[in-house]
Protein backbone atom coordinates (compact mmCIF):
# COMPACT_ATOMS: atom_id res chain seq x y z
CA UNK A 1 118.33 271.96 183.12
CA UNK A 2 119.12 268.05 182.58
CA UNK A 3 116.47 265.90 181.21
CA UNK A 4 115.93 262.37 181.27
CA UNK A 5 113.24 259.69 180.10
CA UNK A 6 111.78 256.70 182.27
CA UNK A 7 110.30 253.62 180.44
CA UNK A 8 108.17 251.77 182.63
CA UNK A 9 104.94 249.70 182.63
CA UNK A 10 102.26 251.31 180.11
CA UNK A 11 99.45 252.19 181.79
CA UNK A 12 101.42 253.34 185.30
CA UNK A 13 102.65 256.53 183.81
CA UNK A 14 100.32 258.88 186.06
CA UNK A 15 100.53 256.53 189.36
CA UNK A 16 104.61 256.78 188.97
CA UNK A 17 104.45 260.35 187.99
CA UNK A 18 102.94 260.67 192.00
CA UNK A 19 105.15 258.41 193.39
CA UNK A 20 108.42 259.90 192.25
CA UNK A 21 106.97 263.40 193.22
CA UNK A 22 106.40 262.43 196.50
CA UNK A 23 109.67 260.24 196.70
CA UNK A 24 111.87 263.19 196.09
CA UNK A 25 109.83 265.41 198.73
CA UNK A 26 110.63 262.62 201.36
CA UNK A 27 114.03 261.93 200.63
CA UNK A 28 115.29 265.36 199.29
CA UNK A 29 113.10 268.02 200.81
CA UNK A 30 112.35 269.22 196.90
CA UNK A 31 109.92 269.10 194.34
CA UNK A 32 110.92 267.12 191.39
CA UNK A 33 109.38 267.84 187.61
CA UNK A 34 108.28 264.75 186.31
CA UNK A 35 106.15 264.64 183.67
CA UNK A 36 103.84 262.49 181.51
CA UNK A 37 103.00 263.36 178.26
CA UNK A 38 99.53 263.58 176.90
CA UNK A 39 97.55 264.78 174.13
CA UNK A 40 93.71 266.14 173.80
CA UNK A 41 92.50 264.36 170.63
CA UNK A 42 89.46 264.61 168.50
CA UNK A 43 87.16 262.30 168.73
CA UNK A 44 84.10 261.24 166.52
CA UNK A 45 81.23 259.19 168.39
CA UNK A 46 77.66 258.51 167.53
CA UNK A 47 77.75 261.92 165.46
CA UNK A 48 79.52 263.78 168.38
CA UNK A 49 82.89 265.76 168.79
CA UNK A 50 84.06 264.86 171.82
CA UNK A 51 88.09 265.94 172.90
CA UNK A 52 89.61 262.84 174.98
CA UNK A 53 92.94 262.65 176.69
CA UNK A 54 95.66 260.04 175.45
CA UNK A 55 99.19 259.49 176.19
CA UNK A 56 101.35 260.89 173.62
CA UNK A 57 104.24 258.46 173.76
CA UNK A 58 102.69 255.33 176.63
CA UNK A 59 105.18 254.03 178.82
CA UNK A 60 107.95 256.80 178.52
CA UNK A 61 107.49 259.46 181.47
CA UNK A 62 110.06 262.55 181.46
CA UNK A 63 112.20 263.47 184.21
CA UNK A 64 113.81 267.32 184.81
CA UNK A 65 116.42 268.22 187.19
CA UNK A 66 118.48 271.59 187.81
CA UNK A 67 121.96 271.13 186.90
CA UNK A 68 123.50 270.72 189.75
CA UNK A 69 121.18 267.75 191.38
CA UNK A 70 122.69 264.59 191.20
CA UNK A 71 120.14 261.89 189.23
CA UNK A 72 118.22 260.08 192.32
CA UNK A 73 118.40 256.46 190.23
CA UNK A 74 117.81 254.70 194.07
CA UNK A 75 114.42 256.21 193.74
CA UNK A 76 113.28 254.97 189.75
CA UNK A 77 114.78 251.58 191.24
CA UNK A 78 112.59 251.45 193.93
CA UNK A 79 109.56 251.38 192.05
CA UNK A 80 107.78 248.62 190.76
CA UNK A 81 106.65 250.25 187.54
CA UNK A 82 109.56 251.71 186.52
CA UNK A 83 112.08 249.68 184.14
CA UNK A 84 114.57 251.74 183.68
CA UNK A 85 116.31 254.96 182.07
CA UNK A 86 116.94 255.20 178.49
CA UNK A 87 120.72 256.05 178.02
CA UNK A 88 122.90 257.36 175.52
CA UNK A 89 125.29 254.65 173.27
CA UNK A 90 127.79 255.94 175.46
CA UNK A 91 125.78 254.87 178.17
CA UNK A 92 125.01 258.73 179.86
CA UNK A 93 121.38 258.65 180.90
CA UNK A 94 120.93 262.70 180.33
CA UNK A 95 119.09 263.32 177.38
CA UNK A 96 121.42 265.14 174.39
CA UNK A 97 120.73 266.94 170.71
CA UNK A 98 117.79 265.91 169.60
CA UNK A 99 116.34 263.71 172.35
CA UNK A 100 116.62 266.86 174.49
CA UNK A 101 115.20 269.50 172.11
CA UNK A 102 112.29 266.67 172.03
CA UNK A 103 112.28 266.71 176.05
CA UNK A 104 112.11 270.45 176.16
CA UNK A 105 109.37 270.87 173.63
CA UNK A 106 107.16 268.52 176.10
CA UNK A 107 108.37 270.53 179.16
CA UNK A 108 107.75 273.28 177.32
CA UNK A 109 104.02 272.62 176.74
CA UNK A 110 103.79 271.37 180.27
CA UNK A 111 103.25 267.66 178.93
CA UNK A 112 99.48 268.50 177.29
CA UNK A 113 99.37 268.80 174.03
CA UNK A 114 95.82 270.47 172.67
CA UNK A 115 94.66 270.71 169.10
CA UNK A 116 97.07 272.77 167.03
CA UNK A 117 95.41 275.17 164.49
CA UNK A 118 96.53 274.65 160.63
CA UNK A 119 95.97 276.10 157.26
CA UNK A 120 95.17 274.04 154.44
CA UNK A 121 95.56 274.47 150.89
CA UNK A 122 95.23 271.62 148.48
CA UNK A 123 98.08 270.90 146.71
CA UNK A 124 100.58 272.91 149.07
CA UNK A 125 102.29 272.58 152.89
CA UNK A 126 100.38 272.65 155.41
CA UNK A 127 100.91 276.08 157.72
CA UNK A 128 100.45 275.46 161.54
CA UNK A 129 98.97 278.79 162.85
CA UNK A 130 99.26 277.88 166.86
CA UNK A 131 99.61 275.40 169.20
CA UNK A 132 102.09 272.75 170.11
CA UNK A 133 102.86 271.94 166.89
CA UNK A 134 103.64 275.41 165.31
CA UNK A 135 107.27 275.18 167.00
CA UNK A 136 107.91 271.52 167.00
CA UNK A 137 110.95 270.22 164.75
CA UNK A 138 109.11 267.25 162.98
CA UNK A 139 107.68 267.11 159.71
CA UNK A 140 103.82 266.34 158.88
CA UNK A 141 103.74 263.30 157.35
CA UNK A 142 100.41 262.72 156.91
CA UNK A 143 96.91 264.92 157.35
CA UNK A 144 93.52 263.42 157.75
CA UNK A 145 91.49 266.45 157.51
CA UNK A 146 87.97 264.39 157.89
CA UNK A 147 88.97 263.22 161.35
CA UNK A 148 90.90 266.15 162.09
CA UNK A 149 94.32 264.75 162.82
CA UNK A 150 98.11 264.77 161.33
CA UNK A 151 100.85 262.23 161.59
CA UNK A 152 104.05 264.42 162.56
CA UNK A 153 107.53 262.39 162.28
CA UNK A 154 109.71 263.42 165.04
CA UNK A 155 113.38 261.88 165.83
CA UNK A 156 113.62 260.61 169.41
CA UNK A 157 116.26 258.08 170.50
CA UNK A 158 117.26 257.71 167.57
CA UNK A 159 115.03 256.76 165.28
CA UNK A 160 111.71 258.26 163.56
CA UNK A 161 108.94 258.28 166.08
CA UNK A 162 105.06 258.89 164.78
CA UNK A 163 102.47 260.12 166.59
CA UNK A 164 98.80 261.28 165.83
CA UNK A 165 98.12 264.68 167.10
CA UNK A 166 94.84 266.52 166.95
CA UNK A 167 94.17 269.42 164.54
CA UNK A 168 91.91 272.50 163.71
CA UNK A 169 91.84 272.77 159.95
CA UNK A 170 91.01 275.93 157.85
CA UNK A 171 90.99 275.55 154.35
CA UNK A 172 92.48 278.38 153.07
CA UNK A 173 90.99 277.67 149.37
CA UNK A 174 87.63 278.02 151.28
CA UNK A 175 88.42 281.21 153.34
CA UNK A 176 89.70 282.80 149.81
CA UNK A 177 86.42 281.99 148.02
CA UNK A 178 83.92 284.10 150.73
CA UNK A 179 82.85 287.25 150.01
CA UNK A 180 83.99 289.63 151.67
CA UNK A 181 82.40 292.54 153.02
């Protein structure tokens, strides 16, 4: 599987995530895996936990195609929202290294990223239990355990991108200090 990544105009991602679906049905007779990245966060209103949906990286939308199907860039040019594809220094436009791993983690997830679950113990790592984060290749730069969210640096082409995810924290110093019984 190839993978490539679309910038175009923030906001649009979901519109031109339909319109290059239904582009490549028309032209090609095939469905075409494009995807847009977003995350559930928490969110704390008027007292209230309340999950809401944001874009995970806004205005980059990821594009998948078997091996042997040519890149369709007549399409992306076509459309008003898209800019264009991000390419390589040596000016490839399928993703490589790390930019792909990156790619095939969101695949992987199907684009929607939900609250990963993570054990806490003061003064040590944190330990990611499950979720999207519990195979991803970045490193926790920062947790913020009163809103419930971590910073995780991640390399994507390159340079150091940041991004607030969502978390479930356990304390572990907590779950060690209840009786059991």
């Amino acid at each position: 599987m190839k993978a490539y990544c679309l910038y175009c105009k923030t906001g649009a991602e979901a519109k031109l995530v339909k319109l290059l679906k239904k582009d490549m049905r028309d032209y090609f007779d095939m469905e075409l895996e494009v995807i847009y990245p977003t995350r559930l966060m928490n969110q704390r209103k008027q007292g209230q936990w309340k999950r809401v949906e944001q874009p995970l990286l806004p205005g980059y939308v990821f594009i998948y195609l078997q091996d042997e199907i040519p890149f369709p860039l007549f399409i992306i040019r076509q459309e008003r929202e898209a800019y264009k594809i991000l390419r390589n220094p040596d000016n490839t436009m399928e993703l490589r290294s790390g930019d792909m791993q990156y790619a095939m983690w969101v695949y992987n997830h199907g684009g929607k990223f939900v609250p990963s679950t993570v054990v806490f113990k003061h003064g040590q790592i944190v330990k990611v239990l499950d979720g999207p984060l519990k195979d991803m290749e970045g490193r926790i730069v920062k947790l913020d355990r009163h809103h419930k969210r971590v910073v995780v640096g991640f390399m994507f082409a390159g340079s150091e991108r940041r991004v607030n995810l969502s978390i479930n924290v356990i304390d572990a110093t907590e779950e060690e200090e209840k009786p059991r019984g």
